[in-house]
N, C-alpha and C. Protein backbone atom coordinates (compact mmCIF):
# COMPACT_ATOMS: atom_id res chain seq x y z
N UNK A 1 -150.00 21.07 144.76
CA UNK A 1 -150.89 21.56 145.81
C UNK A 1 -152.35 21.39 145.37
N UNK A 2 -153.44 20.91 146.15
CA UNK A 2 -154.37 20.54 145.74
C UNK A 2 -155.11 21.40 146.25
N UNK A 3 -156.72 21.89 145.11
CA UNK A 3 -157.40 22.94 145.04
C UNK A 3 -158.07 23.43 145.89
N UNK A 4 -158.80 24.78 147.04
CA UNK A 4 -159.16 24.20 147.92
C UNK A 4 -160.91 24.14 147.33
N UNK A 5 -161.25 23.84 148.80
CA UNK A 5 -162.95 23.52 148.88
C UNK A 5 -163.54 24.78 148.09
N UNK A 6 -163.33 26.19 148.41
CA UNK A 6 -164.25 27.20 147.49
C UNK A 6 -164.40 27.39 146.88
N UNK A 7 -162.95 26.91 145.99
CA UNK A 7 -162.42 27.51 144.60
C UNK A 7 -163.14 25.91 143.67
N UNK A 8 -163.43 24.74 144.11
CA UNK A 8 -164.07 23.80 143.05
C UNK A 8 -165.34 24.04 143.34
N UNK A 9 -165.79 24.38 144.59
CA UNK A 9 -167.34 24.94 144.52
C UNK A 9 -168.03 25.92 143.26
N UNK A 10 -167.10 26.90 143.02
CA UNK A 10 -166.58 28.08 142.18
C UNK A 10 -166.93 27.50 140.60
N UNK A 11 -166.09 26.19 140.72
CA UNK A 11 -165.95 25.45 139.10
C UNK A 11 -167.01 24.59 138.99
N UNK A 12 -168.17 23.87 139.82
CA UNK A 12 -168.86 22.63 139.51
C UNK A 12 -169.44 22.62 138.48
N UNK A 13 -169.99 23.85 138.31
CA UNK A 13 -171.31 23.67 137.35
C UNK A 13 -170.28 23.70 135.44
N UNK A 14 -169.30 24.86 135.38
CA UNK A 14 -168.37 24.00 134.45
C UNK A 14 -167.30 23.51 134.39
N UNK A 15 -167.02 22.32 135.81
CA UNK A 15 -166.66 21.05 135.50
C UNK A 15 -167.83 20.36 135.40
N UNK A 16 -168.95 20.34 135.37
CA UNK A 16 -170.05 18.85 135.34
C UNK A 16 -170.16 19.36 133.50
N UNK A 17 -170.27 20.49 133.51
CA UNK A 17 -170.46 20.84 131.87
C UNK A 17 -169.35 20.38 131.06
N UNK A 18 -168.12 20.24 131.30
CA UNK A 18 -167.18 19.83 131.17
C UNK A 18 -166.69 21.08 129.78
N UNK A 19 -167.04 22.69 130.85
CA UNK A 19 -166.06 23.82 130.44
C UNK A 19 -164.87 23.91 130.32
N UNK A 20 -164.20 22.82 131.61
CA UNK A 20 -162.99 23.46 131.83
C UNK A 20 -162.46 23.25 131.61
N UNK A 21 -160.62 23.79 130.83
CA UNK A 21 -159.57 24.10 130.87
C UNK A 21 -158.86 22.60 131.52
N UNK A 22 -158.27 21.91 130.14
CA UNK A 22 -157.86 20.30 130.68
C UNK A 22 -156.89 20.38 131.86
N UNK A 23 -156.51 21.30 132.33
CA UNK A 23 -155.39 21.82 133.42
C UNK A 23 -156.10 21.50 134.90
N UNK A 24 -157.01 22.74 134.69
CA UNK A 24 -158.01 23.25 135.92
C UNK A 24 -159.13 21.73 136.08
N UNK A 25 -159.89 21.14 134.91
CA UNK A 25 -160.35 20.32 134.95
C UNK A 25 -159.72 18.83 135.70
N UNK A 26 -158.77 18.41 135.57
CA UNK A 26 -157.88 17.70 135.98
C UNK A 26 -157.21 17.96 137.70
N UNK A 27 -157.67 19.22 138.16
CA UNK A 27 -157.13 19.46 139.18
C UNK A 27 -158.44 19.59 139.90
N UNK A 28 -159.27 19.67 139.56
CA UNK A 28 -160.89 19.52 140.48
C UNK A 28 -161.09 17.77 140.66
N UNK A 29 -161.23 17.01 139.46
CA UNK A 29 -160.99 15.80 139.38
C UNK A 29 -159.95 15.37 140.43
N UNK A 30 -159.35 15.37 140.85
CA UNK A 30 -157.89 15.24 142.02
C UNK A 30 -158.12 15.16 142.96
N UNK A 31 -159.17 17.09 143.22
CA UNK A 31 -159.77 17.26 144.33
C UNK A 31 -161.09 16.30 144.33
N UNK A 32 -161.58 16.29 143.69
CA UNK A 32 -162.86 15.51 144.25
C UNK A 32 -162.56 14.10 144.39
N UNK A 33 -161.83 13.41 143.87
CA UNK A 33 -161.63 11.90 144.48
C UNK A 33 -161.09 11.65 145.78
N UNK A 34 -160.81 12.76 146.41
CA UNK A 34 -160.25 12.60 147.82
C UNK A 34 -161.16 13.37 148.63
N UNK A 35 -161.37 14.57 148.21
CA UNK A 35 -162.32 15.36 149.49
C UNK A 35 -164.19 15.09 149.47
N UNK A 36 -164.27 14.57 150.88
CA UNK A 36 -165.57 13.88 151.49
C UNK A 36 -166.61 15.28 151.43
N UNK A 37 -166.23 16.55 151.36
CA UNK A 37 -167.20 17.83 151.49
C UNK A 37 -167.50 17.79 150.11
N UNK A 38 -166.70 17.85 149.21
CA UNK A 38 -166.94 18.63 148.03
C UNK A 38 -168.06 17.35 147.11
N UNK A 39 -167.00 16.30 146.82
CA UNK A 39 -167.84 15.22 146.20
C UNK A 39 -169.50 15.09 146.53
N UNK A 40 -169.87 15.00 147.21
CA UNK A 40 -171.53 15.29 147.03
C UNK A 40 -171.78 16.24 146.67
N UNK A 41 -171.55 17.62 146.98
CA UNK A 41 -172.30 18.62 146.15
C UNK A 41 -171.76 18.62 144.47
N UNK A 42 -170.62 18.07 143.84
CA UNK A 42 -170.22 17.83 142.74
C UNK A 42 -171.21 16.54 141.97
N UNK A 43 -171.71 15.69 142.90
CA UNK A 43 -172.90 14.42 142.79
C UNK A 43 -174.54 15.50 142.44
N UNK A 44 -174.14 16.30 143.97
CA UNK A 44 -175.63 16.51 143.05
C UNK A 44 -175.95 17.45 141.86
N UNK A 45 -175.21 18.43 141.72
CA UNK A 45 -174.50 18.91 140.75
C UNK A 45 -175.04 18.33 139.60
N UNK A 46 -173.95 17.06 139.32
CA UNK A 46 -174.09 16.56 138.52
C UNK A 46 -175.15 15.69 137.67
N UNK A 47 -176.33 15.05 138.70
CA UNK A 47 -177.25 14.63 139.54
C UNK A 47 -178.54 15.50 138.57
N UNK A 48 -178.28 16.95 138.90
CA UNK A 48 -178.92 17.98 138.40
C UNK A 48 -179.33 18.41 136.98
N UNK A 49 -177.91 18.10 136.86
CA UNK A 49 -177.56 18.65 135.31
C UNK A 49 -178.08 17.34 134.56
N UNK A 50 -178.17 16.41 134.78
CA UNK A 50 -178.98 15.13 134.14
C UNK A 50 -180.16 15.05 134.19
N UNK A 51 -180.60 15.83 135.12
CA UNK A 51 -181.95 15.60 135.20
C UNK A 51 -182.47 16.77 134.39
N UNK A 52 -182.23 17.76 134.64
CA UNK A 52 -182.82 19.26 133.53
C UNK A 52 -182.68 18.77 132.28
N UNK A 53 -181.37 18.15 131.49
CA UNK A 53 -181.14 17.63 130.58
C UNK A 53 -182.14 16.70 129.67
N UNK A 54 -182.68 15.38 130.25
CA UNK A 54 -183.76 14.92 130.32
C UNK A 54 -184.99 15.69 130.37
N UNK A 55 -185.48 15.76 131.41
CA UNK A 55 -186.75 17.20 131.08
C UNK A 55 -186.88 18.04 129.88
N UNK A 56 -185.78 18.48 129.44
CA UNK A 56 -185.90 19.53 128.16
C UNK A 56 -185.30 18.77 126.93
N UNK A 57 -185.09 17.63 126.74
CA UNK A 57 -185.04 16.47 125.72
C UNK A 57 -186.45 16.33 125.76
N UNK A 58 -187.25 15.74 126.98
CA UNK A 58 -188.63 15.66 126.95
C UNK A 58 -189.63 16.30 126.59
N UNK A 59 -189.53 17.50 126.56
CA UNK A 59 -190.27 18.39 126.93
C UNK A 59 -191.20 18.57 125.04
N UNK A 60 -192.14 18.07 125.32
CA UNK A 60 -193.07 17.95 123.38
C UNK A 60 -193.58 19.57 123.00
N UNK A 61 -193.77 20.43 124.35
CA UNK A 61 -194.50 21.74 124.05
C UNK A 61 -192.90 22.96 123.78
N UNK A 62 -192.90 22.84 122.82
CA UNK A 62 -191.95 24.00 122.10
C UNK A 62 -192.08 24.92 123.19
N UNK A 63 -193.16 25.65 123.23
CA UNK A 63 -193.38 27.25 124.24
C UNK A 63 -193.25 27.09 125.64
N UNK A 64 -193.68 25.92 126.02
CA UNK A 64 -192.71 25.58 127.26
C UNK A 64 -191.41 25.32 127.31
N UNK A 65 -191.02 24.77 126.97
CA UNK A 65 -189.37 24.49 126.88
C UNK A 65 -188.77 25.99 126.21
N UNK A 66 -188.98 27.05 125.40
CA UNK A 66 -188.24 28.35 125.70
C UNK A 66 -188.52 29.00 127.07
N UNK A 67 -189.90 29.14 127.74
CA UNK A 67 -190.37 29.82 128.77
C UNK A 67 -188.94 29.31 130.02
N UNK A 68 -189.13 27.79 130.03
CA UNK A 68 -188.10 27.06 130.82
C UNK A 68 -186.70 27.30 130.84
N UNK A 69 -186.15 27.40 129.49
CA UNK A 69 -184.71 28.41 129.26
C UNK A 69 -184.71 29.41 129.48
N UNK A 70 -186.00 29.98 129.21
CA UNK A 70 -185.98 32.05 129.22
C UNK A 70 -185.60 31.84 131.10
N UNK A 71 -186.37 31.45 131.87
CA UNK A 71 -186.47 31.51 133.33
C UNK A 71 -184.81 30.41 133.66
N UNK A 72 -184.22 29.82 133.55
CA UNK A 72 -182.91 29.58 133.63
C UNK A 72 -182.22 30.38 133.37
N UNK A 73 -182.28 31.15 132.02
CA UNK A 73 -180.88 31.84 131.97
C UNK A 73 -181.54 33.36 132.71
N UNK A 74 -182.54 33.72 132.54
CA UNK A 74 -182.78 34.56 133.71
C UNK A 74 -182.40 34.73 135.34
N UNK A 75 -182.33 33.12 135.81
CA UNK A 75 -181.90 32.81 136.87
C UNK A 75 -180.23 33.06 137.03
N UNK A 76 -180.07 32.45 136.29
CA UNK A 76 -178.09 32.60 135.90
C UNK A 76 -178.05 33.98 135.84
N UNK A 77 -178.32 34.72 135.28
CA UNK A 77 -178.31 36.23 135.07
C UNK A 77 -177.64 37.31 136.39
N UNK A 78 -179.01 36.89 137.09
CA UNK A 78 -179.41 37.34 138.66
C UNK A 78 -178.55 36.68 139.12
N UNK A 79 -177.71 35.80 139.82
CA UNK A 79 -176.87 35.04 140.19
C UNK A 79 -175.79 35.61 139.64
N UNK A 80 -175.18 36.14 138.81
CA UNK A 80 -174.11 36.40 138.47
C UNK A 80 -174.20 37.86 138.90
N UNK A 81 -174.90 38.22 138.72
CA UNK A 81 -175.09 39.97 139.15
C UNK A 81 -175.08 40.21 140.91
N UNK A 82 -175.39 39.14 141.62
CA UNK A 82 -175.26 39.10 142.55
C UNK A 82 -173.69 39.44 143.42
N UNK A 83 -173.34 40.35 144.16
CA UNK A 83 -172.03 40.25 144.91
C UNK A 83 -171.96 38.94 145.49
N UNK A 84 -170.78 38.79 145.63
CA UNK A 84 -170.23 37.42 146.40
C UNK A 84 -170.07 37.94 148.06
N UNK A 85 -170.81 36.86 148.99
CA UNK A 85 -171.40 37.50 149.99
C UNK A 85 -169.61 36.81 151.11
């Protein structure tokens, strides 16, 4: 049975991190080669995560690049503390 649309929405950010569980990982992979909704937001996703990546490889000012993590994982923080609406 293949995963639905909410539940890989749920996983993108670690499947693009490549968190997940070779099981669960393998079953988003499944889903996304077939479903037309999910695959772009898994693109930009992914899209994303290359690009921040880059930026903070780049990034020459030390005190910027913590300020830039401090305010990410701050962001993640708030987002997780958030109810699911």
């Amino acid at each position: 049975m293949m995963m639905k649309c909410e539940h890989v929405m749920e996983l993108l950010w670690e499947f693009v991190d490549g968190e997940l569980p070779a099981a669960e990982e393998q079953a988003v992979r499944e889903h996304l080669e077939v479903c037309g909704h999910c695959f772009p937001q898994f693109d930009w996703h992914r899209a994303y995560a290359r690009f921040v990546h880059r930026a903070a490889t780049r990034m020459e000012n030390p005190a910027l690049r913590r300020r830039v993590f401090a305010a990410l994982l701050r962001a993640t923080a708030e987002q997780a503390d958030q109810p699911d609406l």
